[in-house]
Protein backbone atom coordinates (compact mmCIF):
# COMPACT_ATOMS: atom_id res chain seq x y z
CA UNK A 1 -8.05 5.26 41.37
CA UNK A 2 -10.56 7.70 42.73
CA UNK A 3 -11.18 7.98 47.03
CA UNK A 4 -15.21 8.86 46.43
CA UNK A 5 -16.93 10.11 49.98
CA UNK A 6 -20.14 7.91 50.34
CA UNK A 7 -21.00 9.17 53.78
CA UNK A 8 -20.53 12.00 56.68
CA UNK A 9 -20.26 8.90 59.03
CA UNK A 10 -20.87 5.05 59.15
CA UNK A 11 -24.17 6.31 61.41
CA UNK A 12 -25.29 7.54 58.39
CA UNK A 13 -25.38 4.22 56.09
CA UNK A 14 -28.70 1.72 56.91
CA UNK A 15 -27.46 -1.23 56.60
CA UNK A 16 -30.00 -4.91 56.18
CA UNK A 17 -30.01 -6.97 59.51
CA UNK A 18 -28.10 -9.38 57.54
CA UNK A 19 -25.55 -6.52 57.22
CA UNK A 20 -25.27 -5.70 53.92
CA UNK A 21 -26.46 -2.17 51.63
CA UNK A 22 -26.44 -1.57 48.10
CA UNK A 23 -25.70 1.96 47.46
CA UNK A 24 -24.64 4.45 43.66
CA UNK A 25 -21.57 6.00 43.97
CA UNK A 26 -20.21 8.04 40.91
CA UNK A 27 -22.62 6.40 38.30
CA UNK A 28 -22.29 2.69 39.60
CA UNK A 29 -23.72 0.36 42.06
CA UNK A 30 -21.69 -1.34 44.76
CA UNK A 31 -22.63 -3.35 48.05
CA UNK A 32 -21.50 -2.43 51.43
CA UNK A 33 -20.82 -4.52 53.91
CA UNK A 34 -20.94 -4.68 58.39
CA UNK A 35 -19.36 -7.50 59.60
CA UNK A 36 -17.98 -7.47 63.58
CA UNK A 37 -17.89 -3.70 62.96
CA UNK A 38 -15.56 -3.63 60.07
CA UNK A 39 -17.01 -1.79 56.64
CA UNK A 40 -15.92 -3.58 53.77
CA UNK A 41 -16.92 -2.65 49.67
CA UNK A 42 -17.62 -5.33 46.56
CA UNK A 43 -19.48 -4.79 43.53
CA UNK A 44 -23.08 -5.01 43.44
CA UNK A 45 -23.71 -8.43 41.55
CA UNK A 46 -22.42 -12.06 41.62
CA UNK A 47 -19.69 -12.29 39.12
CA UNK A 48 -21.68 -15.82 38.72
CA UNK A 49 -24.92 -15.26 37.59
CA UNK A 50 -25.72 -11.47 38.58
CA UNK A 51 -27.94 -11.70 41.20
CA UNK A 52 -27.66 -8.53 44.11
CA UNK A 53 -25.14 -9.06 46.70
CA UNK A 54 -26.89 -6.73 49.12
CA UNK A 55 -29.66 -9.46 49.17
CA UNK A 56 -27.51 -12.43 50.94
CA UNK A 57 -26.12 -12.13 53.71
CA UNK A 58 -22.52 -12.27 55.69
CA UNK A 59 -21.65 -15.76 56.89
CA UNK A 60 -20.09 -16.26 60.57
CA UNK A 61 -16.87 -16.03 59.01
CA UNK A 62 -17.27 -13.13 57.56
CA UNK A 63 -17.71 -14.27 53.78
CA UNK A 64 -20.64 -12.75 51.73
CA UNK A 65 -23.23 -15.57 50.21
CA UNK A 66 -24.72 -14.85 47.08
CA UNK A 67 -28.57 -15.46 47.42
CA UNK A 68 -29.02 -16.86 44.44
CA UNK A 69 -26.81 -20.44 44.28
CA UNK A 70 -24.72 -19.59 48.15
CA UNK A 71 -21.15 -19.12 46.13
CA UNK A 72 -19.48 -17.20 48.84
CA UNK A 73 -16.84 -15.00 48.55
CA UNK A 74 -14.40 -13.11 50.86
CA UNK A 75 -14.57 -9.62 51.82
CA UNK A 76 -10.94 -9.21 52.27
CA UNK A 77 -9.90 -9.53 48.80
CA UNK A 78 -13.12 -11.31 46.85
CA UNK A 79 -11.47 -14.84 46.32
CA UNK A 80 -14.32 -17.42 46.09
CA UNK A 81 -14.17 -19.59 49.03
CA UNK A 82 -16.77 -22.11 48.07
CA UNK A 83 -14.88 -23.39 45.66
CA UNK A 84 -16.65 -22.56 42.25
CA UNK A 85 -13.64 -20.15 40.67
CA UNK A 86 -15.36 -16.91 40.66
CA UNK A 87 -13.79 -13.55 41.54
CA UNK A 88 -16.01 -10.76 43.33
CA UNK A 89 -14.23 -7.41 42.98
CA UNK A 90 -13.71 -5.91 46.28
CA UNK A 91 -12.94 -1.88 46.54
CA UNK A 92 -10.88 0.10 49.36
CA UNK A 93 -13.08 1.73 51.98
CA UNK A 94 -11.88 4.08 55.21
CA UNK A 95 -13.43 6.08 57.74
CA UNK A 96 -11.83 9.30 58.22
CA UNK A 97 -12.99 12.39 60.01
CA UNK A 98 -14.06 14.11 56.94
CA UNK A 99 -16.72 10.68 55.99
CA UNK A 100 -16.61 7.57 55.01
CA UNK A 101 -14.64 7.07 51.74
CA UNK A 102 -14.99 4.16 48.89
CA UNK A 103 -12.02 3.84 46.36
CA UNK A 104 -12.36 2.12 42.79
């Protein structure tokens, strides 16, 4: 696994008001995500039925809701917690003084 720099600093990354970015990094799209100040890194599309992740939004526990059907999935480590089965890949991210730094 590759540490890819996505950023000089979080300042730098325009997140939605619902907190979430889709961004290319090394040939493929992934979503960021803001939640309570914590960055967190999934792929771009429901593992469900594709629609853009960066087009829900981040419920007040901190899952991310498809906008399509509202599966919604953990940021931590992608586990559907709406109780459909699906698995939304999640990717290391960290803010050092260099940038900020996605891993997949």
């Amino acid at each position: 696994m590759i540490w890819h720099k996505i950023a000089e600093s979080r300042d730098e990354l325009q997140f939605s008001d619902q907190g979430l970015l889709e961004i290319e990094v090394a040939g493929k799209q992934i979503c960021l995500s803001r939640h309570q100040n914590i960055l967190g890194a999934c792929t771009a599309k429901c593992p469900h039925a594709g629609a853009k992740m960066s087009a829900g939004y981040i419920d007040v526990l901190g899952n991310i809701v498809c906008p399509l059907h509202r599966y919604k999935f953990s940021l931590k480590n992608g586990r559907n917690v709406s109780g459909e089965g699906y698995f939304l890949k999640t990717f290391a991210i960290e803010e050092r003084k260099e940038g900020v730094f996605v891993r997949f």
